[in-house]
PDB file of N, CA and C in Angstrom:
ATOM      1  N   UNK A   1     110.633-109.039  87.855  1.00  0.00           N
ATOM      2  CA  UNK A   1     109.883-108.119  88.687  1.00  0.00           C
ATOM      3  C   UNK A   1     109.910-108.620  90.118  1.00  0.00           C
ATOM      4  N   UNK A   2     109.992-107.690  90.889  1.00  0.00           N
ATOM      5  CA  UNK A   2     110.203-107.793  92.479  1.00  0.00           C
ATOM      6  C   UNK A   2     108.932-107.064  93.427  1.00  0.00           C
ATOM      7  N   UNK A   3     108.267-107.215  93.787  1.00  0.00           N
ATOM      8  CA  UNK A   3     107.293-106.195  94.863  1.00  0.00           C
ATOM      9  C   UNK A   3     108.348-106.450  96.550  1.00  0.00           C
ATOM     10  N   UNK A   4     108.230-105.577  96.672  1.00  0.00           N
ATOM     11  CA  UNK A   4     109.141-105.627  97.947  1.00  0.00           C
ATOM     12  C   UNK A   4     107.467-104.224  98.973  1.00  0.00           C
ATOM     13  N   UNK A   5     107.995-104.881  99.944  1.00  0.00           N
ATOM     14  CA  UNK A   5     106.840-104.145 101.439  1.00  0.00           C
ATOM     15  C   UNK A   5     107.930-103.433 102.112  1.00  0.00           C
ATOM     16  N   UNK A   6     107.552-102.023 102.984  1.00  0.00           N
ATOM     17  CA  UNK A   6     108.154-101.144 103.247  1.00  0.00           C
ATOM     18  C   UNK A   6     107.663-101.290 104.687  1.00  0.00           C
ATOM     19  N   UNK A   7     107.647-100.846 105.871  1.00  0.00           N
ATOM     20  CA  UNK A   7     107.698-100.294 106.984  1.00  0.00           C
ATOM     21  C   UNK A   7     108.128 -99.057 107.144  1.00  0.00           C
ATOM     22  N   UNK A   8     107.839 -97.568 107.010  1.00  0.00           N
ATOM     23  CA  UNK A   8     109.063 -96.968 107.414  1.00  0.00           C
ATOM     24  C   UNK A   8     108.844 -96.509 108.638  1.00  0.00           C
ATOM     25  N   UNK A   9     109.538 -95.929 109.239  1.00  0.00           N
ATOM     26  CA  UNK A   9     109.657 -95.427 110.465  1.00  0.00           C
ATOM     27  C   UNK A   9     109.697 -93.833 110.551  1.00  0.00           C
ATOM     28  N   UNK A  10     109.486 -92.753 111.509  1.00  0.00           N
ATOM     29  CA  UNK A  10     109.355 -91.454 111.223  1.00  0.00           C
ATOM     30  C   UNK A  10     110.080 -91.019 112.356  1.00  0.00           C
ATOM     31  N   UNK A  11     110.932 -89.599 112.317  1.00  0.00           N
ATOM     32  CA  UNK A  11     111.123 -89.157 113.759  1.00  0.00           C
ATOM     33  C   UNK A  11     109.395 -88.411 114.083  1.00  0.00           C
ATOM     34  N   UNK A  12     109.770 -87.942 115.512  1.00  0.00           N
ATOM     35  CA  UNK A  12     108.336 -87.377 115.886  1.00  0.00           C
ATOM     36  C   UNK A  12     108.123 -86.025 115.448  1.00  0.00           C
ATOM     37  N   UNK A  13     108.919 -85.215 115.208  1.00  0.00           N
ATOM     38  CA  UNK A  13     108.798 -84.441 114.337  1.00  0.00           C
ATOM     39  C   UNK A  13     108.312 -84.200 113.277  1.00  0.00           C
ATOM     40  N   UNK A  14     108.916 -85.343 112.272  1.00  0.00           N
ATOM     41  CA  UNK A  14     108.339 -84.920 110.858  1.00  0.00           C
ATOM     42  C   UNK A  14     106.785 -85.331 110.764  1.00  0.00           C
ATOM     43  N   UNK A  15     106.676 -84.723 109.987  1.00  0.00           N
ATOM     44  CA  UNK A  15     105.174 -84.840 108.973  1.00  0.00           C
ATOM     45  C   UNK A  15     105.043 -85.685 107.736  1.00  0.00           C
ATOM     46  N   UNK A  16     104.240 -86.578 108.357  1.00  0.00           N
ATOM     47  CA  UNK A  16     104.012 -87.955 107.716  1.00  0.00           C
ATOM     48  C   UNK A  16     103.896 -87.697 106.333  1.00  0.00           C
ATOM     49  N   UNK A  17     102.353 -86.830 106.038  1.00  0.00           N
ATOM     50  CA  UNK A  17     102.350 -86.221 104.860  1.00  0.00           C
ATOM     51  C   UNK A  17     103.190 -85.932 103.870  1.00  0.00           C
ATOM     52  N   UNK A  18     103.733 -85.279 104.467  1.00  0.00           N
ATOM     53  CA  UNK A  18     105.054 -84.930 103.558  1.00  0.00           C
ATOM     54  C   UNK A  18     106.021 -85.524 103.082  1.00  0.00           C
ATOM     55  N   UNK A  19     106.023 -86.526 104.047  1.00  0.00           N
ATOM     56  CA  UNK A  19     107.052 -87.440 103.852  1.00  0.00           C
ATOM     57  C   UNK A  19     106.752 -88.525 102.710  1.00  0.00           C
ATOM     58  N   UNK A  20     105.507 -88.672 102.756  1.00  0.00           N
ATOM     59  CA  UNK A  20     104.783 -89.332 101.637  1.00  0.00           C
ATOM     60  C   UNK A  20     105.164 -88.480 100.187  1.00  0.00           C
ATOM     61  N   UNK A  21     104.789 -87.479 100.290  1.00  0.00           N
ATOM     62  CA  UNK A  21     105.458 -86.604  98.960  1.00  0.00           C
ATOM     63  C   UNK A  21     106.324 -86.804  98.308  1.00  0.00           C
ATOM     64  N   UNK A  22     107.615 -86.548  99.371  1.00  0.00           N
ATOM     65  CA  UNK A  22     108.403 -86.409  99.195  1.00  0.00           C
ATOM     66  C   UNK A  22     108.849 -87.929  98.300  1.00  0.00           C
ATOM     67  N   UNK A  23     108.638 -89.132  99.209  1.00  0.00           N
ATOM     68  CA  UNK A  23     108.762 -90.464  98.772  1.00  0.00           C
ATOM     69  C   UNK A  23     108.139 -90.337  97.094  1.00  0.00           C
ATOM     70  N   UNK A  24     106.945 -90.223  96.879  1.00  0.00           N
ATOM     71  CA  UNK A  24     106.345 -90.289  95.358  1.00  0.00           C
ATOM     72  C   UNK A  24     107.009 -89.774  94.979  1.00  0.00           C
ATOM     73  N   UNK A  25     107.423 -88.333  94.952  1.00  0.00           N
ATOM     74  CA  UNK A  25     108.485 -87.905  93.695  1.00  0.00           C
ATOM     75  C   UNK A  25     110.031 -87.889  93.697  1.00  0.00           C
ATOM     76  N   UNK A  26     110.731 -89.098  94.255  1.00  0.00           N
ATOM     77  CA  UNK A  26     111.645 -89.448  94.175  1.00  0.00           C
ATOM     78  C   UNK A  26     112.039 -90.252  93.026  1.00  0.00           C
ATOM     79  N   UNK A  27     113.176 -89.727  92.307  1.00  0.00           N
ATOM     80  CA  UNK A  27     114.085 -90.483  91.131  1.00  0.00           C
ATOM     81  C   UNK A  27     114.044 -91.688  91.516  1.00  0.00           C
ATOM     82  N   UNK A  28     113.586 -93.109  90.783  1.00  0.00           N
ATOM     83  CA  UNK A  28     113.451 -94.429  91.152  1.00  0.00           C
ATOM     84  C   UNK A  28     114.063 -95.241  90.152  1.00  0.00           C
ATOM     85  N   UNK A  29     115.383 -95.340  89.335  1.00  0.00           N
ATOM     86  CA  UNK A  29     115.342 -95.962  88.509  1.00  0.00           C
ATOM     87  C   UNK A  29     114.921 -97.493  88.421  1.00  0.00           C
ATOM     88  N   UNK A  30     114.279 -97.710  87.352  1.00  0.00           N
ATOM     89  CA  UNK A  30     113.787 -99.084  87.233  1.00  0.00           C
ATOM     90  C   UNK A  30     112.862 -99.525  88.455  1.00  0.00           C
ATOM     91  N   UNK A  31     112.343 -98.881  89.018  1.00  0.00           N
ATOM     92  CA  UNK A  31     111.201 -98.924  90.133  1.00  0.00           C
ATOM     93  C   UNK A  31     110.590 -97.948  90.420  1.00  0.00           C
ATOM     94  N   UNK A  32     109.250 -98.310  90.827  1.00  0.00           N
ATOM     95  CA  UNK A  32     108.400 -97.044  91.149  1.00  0.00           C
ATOM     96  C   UNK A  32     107.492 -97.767  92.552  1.00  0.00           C
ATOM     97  N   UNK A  33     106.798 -96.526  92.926  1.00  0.00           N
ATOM     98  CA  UNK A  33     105.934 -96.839  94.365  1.00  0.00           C
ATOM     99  C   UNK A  33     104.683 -97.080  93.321  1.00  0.00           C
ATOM    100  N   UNK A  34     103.669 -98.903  93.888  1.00  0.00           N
ATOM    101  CA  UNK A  34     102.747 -98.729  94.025  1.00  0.00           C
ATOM    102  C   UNK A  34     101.963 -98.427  94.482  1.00  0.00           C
ATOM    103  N   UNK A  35     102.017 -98.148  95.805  1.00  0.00           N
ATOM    104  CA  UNK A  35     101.124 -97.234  97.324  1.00  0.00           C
ATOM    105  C   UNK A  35     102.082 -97.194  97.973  1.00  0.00           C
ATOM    106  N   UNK A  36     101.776 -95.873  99.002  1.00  0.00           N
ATOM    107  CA  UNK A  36     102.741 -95.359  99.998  1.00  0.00           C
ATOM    108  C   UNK A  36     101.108 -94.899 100.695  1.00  0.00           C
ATOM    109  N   UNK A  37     101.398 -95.345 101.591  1.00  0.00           N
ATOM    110  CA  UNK A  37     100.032 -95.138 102.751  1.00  0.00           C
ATOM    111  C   UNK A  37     100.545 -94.331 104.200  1.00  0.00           C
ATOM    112  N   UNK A  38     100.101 -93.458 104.949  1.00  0.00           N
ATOM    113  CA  UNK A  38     100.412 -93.268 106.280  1.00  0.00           C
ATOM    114  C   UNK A  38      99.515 -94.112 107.282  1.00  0.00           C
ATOM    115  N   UNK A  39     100.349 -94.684 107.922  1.00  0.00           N
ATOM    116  CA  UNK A  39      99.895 -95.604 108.999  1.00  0.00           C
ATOM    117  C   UNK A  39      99.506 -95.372 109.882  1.00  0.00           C
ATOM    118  N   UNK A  40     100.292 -93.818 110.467  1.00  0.00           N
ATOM    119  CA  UNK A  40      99.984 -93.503 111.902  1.00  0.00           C
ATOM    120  C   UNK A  40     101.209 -92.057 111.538  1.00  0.00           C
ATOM    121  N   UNK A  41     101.344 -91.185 112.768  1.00  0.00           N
ATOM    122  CA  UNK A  41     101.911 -90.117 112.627  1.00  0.00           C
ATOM    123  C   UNK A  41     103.359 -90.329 112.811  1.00  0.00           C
ATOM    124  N   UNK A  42     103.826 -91.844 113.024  1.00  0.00           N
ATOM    125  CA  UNK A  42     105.407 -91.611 112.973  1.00  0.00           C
ATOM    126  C   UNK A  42     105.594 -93.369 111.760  1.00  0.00           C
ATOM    127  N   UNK A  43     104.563 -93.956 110.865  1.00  0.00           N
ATOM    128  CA  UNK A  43     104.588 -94.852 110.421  1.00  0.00           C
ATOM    129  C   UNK A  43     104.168 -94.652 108.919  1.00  0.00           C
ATOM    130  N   UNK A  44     104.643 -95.302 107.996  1.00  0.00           N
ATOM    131  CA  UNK A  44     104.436 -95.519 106.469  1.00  0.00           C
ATOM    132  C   UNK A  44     104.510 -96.708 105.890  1.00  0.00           C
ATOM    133  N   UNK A  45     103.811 -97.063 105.219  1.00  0.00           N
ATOM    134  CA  UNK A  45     103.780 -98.551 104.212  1.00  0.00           C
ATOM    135  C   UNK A  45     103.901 -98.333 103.462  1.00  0.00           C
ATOM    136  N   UNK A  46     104.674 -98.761 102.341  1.00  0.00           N
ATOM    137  CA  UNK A  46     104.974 -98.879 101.553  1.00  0.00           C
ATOM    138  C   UNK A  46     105.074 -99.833 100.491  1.00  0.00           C
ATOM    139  N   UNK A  47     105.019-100.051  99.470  1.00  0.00           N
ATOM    140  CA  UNK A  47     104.976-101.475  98.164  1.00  0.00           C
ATOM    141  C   UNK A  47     105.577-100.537  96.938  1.00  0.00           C
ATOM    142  N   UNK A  48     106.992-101.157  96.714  1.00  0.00           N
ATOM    143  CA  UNK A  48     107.925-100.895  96.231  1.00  0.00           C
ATOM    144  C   UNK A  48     107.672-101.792  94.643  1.00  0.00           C
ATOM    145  N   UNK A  49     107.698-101.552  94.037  1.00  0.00           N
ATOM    146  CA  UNK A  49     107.507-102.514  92.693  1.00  0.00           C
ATOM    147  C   UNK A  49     109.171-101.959  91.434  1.00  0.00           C
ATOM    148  N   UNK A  50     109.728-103.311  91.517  1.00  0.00           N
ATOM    149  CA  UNK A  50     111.408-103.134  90.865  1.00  0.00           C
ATOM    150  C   UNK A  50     111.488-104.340  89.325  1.00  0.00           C
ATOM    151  N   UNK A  51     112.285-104.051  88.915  1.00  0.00           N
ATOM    152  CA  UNK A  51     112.467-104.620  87.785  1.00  0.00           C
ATOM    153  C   UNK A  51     113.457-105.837  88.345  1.00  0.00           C
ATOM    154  N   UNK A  52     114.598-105.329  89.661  1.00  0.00           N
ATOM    155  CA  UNK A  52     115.347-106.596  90.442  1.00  0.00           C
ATOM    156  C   UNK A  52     115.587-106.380  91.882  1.00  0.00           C
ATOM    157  N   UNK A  53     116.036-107.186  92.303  1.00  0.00           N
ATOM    158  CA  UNK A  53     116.215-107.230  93.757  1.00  0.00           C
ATOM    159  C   UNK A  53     117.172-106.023  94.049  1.00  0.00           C
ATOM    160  N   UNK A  54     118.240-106.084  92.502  1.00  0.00           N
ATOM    161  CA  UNK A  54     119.544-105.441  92.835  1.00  0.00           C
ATOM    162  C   UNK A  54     118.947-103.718  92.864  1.00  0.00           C
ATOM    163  N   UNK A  55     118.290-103.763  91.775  1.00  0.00           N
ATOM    164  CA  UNK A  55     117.150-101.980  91.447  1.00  0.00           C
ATOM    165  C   UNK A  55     116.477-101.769  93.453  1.00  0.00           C
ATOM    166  N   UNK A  56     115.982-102.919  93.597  1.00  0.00           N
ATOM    167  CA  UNK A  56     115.302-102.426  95.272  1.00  0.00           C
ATOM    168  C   UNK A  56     116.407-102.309  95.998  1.00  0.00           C
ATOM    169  N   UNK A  57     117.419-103.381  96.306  1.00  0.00           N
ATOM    170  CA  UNK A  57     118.383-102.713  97.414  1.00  0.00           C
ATOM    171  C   UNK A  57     118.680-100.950  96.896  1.00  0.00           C
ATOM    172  N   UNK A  58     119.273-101.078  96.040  1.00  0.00           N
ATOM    173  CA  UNK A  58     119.900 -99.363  95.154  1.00  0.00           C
ATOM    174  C   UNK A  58     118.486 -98.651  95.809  1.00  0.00           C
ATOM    175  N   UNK A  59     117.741 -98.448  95.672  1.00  0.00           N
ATOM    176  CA  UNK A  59     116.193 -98.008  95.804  1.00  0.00           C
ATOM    177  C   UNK A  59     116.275 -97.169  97.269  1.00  0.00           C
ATOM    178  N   UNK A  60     116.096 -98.605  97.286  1.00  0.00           N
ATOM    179  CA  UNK A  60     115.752 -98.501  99.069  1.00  0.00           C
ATOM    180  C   UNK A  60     117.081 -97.941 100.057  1.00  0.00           C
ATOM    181  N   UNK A  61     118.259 -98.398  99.486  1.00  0.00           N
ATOM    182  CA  UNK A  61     119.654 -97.932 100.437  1.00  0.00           C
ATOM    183  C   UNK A  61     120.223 -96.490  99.631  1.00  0.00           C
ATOM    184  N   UNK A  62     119.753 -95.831  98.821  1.00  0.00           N
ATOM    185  CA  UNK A  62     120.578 -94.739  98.339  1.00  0.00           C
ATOM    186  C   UNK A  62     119.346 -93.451  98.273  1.00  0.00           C
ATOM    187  N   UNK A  63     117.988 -93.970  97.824  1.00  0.00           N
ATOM    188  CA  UNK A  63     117.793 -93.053  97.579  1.00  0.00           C
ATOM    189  C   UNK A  63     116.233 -93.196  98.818  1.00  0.00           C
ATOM    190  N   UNK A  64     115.858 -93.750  99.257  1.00  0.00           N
ATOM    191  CA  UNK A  64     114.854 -93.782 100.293  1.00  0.00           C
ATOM    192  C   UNK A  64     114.710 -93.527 101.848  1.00  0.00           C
ATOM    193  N   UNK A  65     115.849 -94.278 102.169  1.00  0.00           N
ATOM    194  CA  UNK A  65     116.033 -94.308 103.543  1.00  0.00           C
ATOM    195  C   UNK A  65     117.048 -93.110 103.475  1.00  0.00           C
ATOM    196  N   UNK A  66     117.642 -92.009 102.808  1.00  0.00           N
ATOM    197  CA  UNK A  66     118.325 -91.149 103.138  1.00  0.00           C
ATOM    198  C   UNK A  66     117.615 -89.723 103.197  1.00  0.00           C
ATOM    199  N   UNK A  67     116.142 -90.156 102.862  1.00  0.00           N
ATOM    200  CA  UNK A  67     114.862 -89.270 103.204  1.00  0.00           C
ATOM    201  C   UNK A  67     114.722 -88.604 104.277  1.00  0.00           C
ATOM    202  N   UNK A  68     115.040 -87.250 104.730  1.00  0.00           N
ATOM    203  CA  UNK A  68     114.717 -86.184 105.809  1.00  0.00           C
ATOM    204  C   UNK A  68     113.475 -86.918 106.063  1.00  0.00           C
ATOM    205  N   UNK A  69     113.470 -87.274 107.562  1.00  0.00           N
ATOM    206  CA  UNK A  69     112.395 -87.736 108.502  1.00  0.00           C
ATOM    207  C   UNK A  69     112.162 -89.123 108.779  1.00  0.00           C
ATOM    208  N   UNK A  70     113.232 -89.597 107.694  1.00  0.00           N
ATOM    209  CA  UNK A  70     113.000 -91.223 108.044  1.00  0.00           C
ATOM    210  C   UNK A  70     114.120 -91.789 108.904  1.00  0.00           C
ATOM    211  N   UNK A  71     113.516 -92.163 109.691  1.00  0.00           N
ATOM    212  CA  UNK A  71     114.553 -92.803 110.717  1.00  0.00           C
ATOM    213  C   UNK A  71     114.686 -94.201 110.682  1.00  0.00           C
ATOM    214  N   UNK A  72     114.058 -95.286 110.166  1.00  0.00           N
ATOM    215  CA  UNK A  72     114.450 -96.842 109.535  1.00  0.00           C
ATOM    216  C   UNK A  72     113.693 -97.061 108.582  1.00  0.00           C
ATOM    217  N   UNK A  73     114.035 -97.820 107.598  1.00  0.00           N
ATOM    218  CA  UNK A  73     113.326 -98.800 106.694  1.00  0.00           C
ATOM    219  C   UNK A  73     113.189-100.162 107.234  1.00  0.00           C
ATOM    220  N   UNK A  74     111.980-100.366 107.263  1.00  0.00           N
ATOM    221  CA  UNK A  74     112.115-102.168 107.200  1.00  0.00           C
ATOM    222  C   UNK A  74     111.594-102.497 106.134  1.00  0.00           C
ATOM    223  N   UNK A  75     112.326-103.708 105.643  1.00  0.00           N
ATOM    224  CA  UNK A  75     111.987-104.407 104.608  1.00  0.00           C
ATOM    225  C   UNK A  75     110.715-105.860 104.902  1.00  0.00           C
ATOM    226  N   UNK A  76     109.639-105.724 105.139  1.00  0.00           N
ATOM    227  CA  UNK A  76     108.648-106.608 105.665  1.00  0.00           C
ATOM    228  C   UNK A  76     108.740-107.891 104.842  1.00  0.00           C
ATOM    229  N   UNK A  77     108.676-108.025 103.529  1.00  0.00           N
ATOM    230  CA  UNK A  77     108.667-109.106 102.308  1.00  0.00           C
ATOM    231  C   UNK A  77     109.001-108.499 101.023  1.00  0.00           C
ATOM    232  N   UNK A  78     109.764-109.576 100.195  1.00  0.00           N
ATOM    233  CA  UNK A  78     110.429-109.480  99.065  1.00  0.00           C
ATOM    234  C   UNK A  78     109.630-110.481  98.133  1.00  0.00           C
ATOM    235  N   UNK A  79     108.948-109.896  97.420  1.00  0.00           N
ATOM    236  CA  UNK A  79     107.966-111.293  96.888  1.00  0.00           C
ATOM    237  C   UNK A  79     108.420-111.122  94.617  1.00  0.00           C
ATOM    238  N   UNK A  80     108.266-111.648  94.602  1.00  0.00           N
ATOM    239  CA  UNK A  80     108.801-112.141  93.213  1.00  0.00           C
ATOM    240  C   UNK A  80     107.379-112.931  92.371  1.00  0.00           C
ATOM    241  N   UNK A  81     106.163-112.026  91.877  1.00  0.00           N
ATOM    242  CA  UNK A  81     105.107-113.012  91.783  1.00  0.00           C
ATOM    243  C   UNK A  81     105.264-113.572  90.600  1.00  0.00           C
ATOM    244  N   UNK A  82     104.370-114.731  90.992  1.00  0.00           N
ATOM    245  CA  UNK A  82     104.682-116.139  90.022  1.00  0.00           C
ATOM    246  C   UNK A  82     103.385-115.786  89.087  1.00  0.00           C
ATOM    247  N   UNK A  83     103.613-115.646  87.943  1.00  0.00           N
ATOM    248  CA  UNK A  83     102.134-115.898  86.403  1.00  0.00           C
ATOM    249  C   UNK A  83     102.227-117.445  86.352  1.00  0.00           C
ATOM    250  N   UNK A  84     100.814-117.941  86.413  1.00  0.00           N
ATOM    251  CA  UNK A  84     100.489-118.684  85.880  1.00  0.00           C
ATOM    252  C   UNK A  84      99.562-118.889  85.132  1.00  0.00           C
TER     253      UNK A  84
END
C-alpha cells in the first residue's frame, strides 16, 4: 500500500467543483481517492491511496492529470505506512 498527496492545479476557468466529481468517479484500478478537497478556486488536494507505486504513477499519469481543467499534478509525498 502507497498513500501518495496530490496538489492539483486548475485553469481559471474551470469549476473546482466539478472537477472534484469528476476526479471521484474516475476508473482507478487498484486505487481509489481517500479525500479530494477544494482548496481554493483554481486548487485541489488530494490523497491517493494504491496498492503500488507502479498502480499511482498509471493513476496519476493516464487517467488523472488528463482531466478537463487540470492543468498540473503535483505529487507533494509518497508515503508507504509502516504497521507496527
Amino acid at each position: 500500500m502507497v498513500n501518495v498527496y496530490l496538489f492539483i492545479e486548475l485553469l481559471r476557468a474551470a469549476n473546482p467543483t466539478e472537477i472534484v466529481d469528476t476526479l471521484k468517479g474516475v476508473e482507478l484500478a487498484n486505487c481509489k481517492f481517500a479525500n479530494v478537497v477544494v482548496l481554493s478556486e483554481q486548487k485541489i488536494v488530494a490523497q491517493l491511496n494504491c496498492n503500488s507505486y507502479d498502480n499511482a504513477s498509471q493513476a496519476i499519469l493516464e487517467k488523472i492529470s488528463p482531466v478537463e481543467g487540470i492543468v498540473q499534478t503535483n505529487i507533494v509525498a509518497a508515503v508507504r505506512p509502516v504497521h507496527r
